[in-house]
N, C-alpha and C. Protein backbone atom coordinates (compact mmCIF):
# COMPACT_ATOMS: atom_id res chain seq x y z
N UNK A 1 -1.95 37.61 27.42
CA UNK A 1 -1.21 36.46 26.92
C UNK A 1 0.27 36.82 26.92
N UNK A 2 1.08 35.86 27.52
CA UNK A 2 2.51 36.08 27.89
C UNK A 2 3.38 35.89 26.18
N UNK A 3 4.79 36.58 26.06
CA UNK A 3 5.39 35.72 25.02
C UNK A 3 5.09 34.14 25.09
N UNK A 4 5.51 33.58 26.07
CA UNK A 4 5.26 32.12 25.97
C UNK A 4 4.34 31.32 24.94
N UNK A 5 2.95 32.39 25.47
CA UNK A 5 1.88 31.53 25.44
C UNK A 5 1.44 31.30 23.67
N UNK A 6 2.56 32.67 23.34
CA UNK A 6 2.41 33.32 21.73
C UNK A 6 3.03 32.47 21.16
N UNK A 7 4.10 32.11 21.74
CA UNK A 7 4.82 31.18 20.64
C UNK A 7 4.62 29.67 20.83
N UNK A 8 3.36 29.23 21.60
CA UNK A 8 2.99 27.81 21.77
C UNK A 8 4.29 26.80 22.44
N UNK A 9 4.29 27.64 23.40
CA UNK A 9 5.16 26.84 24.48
C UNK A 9 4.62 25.58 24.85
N UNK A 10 5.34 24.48 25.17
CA UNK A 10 4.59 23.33 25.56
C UNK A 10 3.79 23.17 26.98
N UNK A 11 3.81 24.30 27.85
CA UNK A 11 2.83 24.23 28.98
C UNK A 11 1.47 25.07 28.33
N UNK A 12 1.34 26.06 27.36
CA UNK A 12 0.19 26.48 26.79
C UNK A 12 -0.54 25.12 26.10
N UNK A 13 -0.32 24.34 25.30
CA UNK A 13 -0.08 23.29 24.84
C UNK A 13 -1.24 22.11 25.44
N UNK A 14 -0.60 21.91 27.23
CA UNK A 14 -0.80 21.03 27.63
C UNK A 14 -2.03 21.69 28.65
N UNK A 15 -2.11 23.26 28.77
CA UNK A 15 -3.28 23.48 28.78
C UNK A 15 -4.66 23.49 28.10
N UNK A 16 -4.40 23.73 27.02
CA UNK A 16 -5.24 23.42 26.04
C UNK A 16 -5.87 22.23 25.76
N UNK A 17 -5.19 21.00 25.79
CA UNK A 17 -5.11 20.11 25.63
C UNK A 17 -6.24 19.56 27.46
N UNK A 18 -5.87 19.75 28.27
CA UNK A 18 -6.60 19.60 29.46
C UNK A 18 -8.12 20.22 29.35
N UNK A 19 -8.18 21.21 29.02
CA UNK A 19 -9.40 21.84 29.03
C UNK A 19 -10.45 21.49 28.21
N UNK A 20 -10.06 20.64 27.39
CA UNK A 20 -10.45 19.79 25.88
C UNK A 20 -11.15 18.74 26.54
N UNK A 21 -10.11 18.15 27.88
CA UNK A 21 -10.23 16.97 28.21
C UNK A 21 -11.21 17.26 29.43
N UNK A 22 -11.15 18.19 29.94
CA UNK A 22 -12.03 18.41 31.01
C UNK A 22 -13.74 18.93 30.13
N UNK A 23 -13.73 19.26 29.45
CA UNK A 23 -14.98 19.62 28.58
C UNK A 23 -15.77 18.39 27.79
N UNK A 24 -14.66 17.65 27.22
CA UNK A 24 -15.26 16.50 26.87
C UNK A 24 -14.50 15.08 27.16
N UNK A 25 -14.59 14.57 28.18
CA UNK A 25 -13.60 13.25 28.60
C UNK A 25 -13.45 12.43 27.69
N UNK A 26 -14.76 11.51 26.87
CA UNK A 26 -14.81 10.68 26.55
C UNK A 26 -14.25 10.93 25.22
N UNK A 27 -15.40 11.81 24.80
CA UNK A 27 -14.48 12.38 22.87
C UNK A 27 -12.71 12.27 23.39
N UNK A 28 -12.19 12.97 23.85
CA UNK A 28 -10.68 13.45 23.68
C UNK A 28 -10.30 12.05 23.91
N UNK A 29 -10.63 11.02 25.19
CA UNK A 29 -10.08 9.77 25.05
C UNK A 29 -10.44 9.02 24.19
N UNK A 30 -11.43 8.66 23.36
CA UNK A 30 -11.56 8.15 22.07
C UNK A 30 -10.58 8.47 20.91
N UNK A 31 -10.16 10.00 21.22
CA UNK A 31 -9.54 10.54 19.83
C UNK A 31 -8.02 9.97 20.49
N UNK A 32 -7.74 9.89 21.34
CA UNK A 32 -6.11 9.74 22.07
C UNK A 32 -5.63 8.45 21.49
N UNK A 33 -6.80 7.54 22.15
CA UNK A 33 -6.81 5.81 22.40
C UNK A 33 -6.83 5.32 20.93
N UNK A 34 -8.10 5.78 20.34
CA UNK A 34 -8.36 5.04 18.99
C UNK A 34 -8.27 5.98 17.81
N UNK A 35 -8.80 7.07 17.88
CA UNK A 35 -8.58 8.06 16.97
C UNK A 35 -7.44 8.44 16.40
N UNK A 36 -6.37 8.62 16.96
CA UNK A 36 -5.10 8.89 16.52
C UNK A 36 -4.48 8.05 15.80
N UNK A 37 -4.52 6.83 16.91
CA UNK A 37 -4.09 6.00 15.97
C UNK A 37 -4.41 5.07 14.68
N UNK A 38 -5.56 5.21 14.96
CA UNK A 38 -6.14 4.72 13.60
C UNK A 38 -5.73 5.76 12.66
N UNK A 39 -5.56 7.22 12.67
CA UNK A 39 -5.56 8.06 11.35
C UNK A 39 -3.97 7.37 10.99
N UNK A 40 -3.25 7.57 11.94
CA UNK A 40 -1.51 7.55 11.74
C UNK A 40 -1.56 6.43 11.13
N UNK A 41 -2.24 5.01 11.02
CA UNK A 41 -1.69 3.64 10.52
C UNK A 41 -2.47 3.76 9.14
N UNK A 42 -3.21 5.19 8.72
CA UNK A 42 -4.55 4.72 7.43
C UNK A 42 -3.64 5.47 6.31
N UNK A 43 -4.44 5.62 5.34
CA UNK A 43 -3.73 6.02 4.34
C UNK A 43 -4.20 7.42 3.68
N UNK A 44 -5.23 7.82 4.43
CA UNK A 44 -6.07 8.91 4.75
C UNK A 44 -4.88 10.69 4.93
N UNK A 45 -4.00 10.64 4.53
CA UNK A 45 -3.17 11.72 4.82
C UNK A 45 -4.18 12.94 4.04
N UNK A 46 -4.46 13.93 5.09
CA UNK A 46 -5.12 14.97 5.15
C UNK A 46 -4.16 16.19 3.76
N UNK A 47 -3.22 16.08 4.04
CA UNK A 47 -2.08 16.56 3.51
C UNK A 47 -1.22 16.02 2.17
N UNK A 48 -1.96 15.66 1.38
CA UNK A 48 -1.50 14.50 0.73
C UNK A 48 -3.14 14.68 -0.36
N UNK A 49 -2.64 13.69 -1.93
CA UNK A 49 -3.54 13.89 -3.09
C UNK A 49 -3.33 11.65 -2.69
N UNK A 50 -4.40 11.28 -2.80
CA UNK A 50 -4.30 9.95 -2.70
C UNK A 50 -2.89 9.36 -2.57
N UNK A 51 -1.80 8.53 -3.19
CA UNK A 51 -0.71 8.35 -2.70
C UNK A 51 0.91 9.23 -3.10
N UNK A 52 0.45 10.44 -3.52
CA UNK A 52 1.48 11.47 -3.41
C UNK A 52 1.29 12.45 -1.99
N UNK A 53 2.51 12.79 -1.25
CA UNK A 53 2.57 13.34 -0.43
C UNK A 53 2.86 14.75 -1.27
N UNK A 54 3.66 15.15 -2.17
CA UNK A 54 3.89 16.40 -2.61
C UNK A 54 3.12 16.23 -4.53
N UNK A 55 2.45 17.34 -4.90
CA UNK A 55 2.24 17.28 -6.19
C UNK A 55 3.04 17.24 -7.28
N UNK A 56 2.55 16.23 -8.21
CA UNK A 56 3.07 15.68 -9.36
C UNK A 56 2.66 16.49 -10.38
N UNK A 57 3.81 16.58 -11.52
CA UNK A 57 3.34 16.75 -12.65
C UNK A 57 3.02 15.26 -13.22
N UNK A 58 3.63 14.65 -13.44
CA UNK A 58 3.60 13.15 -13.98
C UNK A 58 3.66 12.07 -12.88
N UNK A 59 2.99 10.45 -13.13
CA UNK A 59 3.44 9.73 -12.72
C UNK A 59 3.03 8.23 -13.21
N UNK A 60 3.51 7.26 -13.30
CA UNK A 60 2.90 6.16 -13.57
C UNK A 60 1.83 5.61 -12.72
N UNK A 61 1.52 5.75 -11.86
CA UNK A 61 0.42 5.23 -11.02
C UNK A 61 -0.95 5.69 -11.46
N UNK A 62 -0.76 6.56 -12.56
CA UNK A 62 -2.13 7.16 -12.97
C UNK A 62 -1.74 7.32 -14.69
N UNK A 63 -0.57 6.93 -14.86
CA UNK A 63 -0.50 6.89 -16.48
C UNK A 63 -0.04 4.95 -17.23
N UNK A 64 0.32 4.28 -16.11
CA UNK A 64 0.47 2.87 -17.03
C UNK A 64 -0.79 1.87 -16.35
N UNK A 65 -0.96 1.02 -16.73
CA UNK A 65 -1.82 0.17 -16.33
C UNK A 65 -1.38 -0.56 -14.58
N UNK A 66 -0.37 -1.59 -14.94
CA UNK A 66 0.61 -1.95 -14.30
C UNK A 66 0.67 -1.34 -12.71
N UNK A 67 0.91 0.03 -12.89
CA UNK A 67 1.40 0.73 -11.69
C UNK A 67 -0.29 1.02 -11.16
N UNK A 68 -1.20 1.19 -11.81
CA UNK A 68 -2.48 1.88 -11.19
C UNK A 68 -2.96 0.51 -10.48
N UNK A 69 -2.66 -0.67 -10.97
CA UNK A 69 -3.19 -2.13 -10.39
C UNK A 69 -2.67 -1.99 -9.36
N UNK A 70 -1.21 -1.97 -9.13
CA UNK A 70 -0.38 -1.79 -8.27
C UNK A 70 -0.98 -0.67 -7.08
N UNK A 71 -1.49 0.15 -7.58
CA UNK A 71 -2.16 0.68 -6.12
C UNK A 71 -3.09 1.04 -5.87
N UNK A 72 -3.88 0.39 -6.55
CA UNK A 72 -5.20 0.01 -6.36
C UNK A 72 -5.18 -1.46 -5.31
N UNK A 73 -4.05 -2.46 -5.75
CA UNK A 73 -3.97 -3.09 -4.94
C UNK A 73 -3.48 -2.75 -3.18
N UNK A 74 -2.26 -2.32 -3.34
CA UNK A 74 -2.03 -1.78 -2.35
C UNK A 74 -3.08 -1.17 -1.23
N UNK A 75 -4.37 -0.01 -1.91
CA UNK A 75 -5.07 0.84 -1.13
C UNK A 75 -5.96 -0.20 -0.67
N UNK A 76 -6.50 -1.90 -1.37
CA UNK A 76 -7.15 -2.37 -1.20
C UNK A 76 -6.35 -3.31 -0.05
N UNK A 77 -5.81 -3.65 -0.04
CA UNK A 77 -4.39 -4.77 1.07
C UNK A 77 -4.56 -3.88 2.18
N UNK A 78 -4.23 -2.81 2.54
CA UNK A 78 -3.74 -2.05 3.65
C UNK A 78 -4.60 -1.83 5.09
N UNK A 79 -5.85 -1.94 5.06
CA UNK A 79 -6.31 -1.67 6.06
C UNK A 79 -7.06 -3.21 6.35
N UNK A 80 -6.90 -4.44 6.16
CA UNK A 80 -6.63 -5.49 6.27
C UNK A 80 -5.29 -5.73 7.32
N UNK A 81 -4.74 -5.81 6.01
CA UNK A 81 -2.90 -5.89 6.79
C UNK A 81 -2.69 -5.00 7.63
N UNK A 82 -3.14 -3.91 8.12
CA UNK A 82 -2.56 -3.04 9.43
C UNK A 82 -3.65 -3.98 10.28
N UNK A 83 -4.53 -4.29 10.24
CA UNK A 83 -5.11 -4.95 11.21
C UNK A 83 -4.73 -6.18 12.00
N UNK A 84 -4.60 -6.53 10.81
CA UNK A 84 -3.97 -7.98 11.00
C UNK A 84 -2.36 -7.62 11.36
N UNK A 85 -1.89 -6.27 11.75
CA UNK A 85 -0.23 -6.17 11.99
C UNK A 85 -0.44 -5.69 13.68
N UNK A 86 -1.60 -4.98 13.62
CA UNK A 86 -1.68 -4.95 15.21
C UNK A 86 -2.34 -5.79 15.85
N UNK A 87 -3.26 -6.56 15.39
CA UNK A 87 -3.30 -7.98 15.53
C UNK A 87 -2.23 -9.25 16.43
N UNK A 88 -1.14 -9.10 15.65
CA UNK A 88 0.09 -9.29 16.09
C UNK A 88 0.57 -9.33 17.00
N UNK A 89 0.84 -8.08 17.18
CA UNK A 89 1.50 -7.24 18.04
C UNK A 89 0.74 -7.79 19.09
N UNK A 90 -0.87 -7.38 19.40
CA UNK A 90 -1.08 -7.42 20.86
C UNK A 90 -1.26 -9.53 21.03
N UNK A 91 -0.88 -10.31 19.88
CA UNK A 91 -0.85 -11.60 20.27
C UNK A 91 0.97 -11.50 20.65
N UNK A 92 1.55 -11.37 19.83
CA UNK A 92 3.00 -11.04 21.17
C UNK A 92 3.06 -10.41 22.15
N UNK A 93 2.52 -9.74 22.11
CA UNK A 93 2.74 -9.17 23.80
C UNK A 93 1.75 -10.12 25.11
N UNK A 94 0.64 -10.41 24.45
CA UNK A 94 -0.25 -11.18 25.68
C UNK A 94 -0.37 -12.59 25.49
N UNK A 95 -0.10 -13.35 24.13
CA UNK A 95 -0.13 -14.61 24.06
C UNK A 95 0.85 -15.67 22.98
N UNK A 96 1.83 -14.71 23.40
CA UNK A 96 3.17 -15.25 22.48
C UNK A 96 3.15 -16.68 22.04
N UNK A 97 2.62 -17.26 22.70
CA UNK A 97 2.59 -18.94 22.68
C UNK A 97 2.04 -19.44 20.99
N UNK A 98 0.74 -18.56 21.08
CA UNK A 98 -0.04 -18.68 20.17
C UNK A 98 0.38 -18.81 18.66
N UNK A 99 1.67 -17.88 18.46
CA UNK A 99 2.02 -17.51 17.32
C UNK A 99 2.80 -18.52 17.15
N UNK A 100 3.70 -19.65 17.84
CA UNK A 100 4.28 -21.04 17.01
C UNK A 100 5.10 -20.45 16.94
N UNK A 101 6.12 -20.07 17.05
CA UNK A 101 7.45 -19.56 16.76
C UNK A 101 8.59 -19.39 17.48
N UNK A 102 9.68 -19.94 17.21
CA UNK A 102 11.27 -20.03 17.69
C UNK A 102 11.58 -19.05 18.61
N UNK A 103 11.92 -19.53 19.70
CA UNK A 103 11.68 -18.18 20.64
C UNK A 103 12.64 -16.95 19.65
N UNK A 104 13.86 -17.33 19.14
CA UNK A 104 14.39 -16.15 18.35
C UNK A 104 13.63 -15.56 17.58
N UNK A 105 12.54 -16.23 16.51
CA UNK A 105 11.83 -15.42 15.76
C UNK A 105 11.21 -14.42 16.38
N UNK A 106 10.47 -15.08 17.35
CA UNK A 106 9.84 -14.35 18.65
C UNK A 106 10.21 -12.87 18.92
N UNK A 107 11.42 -13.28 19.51
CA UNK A 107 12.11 -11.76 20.42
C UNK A 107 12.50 -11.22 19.17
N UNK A 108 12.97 -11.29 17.63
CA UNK A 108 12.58 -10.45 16.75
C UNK A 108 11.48 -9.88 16.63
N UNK A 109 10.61 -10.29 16.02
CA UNK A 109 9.04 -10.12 15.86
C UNK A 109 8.66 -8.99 17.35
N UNK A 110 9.09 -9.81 18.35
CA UNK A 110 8.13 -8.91 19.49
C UNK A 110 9.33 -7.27 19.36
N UNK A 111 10.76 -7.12 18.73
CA UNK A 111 11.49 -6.01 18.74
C UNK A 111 10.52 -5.08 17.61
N UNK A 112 10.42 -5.48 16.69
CA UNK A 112 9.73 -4.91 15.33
C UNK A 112 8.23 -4.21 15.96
N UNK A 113 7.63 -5.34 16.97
CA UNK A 113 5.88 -4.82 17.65
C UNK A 113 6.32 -3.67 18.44
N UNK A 114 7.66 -3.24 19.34
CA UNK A 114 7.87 -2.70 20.09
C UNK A 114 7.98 -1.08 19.49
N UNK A 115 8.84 -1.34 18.41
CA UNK A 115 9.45 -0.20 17.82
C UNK A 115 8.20 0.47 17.43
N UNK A 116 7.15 -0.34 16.33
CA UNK A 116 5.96 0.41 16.00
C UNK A 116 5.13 0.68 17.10
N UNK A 117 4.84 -0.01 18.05
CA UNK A 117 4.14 0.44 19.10
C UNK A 117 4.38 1.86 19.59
N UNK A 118 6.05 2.01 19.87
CA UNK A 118 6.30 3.14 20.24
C UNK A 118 6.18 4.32 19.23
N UNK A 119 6.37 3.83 17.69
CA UNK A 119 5.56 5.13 17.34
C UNK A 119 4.30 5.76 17.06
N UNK A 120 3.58 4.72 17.36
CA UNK A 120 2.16 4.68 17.63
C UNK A 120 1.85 5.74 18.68
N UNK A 121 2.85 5.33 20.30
CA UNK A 121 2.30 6.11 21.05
C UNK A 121 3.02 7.59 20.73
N UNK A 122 4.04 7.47 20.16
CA UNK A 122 4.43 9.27 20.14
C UNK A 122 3.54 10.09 19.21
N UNK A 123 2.73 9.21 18.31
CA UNK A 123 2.08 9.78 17.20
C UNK A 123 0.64 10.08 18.44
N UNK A 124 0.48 9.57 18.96
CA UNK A 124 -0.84 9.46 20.20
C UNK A 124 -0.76 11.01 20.59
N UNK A 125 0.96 11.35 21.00
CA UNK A 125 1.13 12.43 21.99
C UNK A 125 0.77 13.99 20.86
N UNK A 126 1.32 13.36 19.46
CA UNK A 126 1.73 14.74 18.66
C UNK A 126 0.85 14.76 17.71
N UNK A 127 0.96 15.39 16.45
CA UNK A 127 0.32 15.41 15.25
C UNK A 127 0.85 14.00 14.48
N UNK A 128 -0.75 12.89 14.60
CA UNK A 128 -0.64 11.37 14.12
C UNK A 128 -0.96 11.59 12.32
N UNK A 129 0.26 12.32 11.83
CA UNK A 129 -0.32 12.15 10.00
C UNK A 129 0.36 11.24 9.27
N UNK A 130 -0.49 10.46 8.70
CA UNK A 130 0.04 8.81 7.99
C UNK A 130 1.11 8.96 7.68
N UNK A 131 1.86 10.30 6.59
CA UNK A 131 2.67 9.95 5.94
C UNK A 131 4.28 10.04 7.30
N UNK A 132 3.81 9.98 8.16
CA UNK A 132 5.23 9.41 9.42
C UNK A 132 5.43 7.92 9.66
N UNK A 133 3.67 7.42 9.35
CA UNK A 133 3.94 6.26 9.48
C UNK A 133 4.52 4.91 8.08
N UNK A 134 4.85 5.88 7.25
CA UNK A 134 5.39 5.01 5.97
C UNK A 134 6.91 4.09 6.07
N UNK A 135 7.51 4.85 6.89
CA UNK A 135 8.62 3.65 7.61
C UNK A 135 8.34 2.37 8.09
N UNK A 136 7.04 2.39 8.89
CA UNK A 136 6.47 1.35 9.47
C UNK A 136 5.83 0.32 9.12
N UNK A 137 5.23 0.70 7.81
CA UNK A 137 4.58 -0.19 6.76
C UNK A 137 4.76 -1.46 6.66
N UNK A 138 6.10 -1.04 6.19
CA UNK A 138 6.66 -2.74 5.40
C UNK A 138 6.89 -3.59 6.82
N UNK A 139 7.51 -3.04 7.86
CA UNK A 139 7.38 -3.96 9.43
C UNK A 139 5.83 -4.27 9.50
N UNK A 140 5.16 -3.74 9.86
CA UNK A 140 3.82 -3.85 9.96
C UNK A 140 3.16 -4.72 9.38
N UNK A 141 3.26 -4.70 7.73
CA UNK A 141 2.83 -5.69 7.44
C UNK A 141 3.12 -7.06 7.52
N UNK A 142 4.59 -7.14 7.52
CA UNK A 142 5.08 -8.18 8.40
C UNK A 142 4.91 -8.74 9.23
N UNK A 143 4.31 -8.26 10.12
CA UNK A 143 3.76 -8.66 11.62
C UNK A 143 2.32 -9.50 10.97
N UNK A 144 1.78 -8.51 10.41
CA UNK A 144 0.47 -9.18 9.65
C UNK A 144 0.54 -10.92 9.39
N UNK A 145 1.25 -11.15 8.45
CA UNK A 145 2.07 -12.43 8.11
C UNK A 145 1.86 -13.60 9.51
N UNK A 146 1.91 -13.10 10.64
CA UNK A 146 2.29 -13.84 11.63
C UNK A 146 0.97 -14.73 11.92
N UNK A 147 -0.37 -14.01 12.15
CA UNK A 147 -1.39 -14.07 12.60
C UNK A 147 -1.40 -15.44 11.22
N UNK A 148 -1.33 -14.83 10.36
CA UNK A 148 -1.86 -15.81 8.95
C UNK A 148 -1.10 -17.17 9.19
N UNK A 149 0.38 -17.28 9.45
CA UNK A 149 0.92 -18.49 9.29
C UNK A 149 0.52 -19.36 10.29
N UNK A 150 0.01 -18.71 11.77
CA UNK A 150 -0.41 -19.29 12.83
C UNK A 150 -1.21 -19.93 12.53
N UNK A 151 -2.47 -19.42 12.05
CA UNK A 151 -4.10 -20.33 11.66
C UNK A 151 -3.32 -21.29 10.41
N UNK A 152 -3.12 -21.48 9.71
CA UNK A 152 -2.43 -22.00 8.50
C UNK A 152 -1.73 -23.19 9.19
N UNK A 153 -0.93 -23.16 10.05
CA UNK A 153 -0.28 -23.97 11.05
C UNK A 153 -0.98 -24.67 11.97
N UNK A 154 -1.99 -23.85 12.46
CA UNK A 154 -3.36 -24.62 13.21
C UNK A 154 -3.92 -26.00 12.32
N UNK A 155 -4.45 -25.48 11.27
CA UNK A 155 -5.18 -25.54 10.53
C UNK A 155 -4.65 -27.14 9.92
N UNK A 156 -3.34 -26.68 9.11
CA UNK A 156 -2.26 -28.14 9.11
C UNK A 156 -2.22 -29.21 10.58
N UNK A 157 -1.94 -28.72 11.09
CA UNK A 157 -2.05 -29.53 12.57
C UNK A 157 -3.43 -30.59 12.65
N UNK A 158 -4.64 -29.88 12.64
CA UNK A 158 -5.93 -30.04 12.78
C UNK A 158 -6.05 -31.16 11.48
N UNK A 159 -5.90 -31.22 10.79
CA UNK A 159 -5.96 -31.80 9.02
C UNK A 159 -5.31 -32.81 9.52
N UNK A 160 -3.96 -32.68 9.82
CA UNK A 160 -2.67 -34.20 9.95
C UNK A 160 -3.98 -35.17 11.21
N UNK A 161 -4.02 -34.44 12.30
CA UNK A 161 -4.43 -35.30 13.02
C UNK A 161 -6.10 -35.95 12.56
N UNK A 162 -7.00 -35.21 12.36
CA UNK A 162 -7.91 -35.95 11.69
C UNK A 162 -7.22 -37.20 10.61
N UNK A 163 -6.31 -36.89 9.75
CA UNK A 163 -5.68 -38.08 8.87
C UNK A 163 -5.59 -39.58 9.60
N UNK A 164 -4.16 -38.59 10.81
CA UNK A 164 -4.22 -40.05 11.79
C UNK A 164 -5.27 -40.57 12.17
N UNK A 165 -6.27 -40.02 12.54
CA UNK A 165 -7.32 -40.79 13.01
C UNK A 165 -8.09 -41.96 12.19
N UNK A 166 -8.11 -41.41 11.40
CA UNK A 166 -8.75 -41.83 10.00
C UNK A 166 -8.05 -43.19 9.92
């Protein structure tokens, strides 16, 4: 074994990584495609005590009422709303139409799908651990929002015109 290979050079790396892939195709592309990214968007941080990344002596989320609702709600919202945020995303990118919206809202919305997308895929390439993806959240769930106002908007549409008919 060369220095290189000792200090995890990125061609040792990408050997490793091949031989993984040549041994088991399908596992490693499951873990690439869906695996990764599902850990990076969950709340599942390996590294991490439920929603502390570093240990507490104290905190309200486990000492007032208030704050424990609070994320209890949260843990219960989240894997909903990431669904419904990539959801989104792949209705802007393949059927923009769908979502009802100002082309400006639009080319916002589709900037926000872009940005998380892309850290989706760098999290694909590297170590995908949730707590990178906590920037992304509050966009994310945002995106979520979109899918909802669409059917809601359908839905109104569908209602008015039965009225007229009526």
């Amino acid at each position: 074994m060369d220095e290189a290979e000792k200090l995890g050079a990125p061609g040792s790396a990408l050997r490793h990584v091949a031989s993984r892939f040549a041994a088991h195709p399908f596992a490693q592309a499951r873990w690439y495609l869906l695996g990764k990214p599902y850990f990076f968007l969950s709340l599942q941080d390996v590294q991490s005590f439920d929603i502390e990344v570093f240990p507490l002596n104290r905190t309200p989320y486990y000492e007032r009422f208030e704050f424990a609702m609070l994320r209890i709600g949260t843990r219960a919202l989240h894997a909903p709303l990431a669904v419904l945020g990539v959801f989104a995303m792949a209705l802007l990118a393949f059927a923009p139409a769908r979502l009802r919206m100002s082309p400006e809202a639009r080319h916002a919305a589709s900037l926000v799908a872009l940005l998380i997308a892309y850290a989706i895929a760098l999290h694909m390439l590297a170590a995908p651990f949730p707590r990178y993806a906590v920037p992304f959240r509050p966009m994310l769930y945002a995106l979520a929002l979109l899918p909802l106002q669409a059917a809601w908007a359908a839905w109104r549409a569908r209602a008015s015109a039965r009225v007229a008919a009526a």
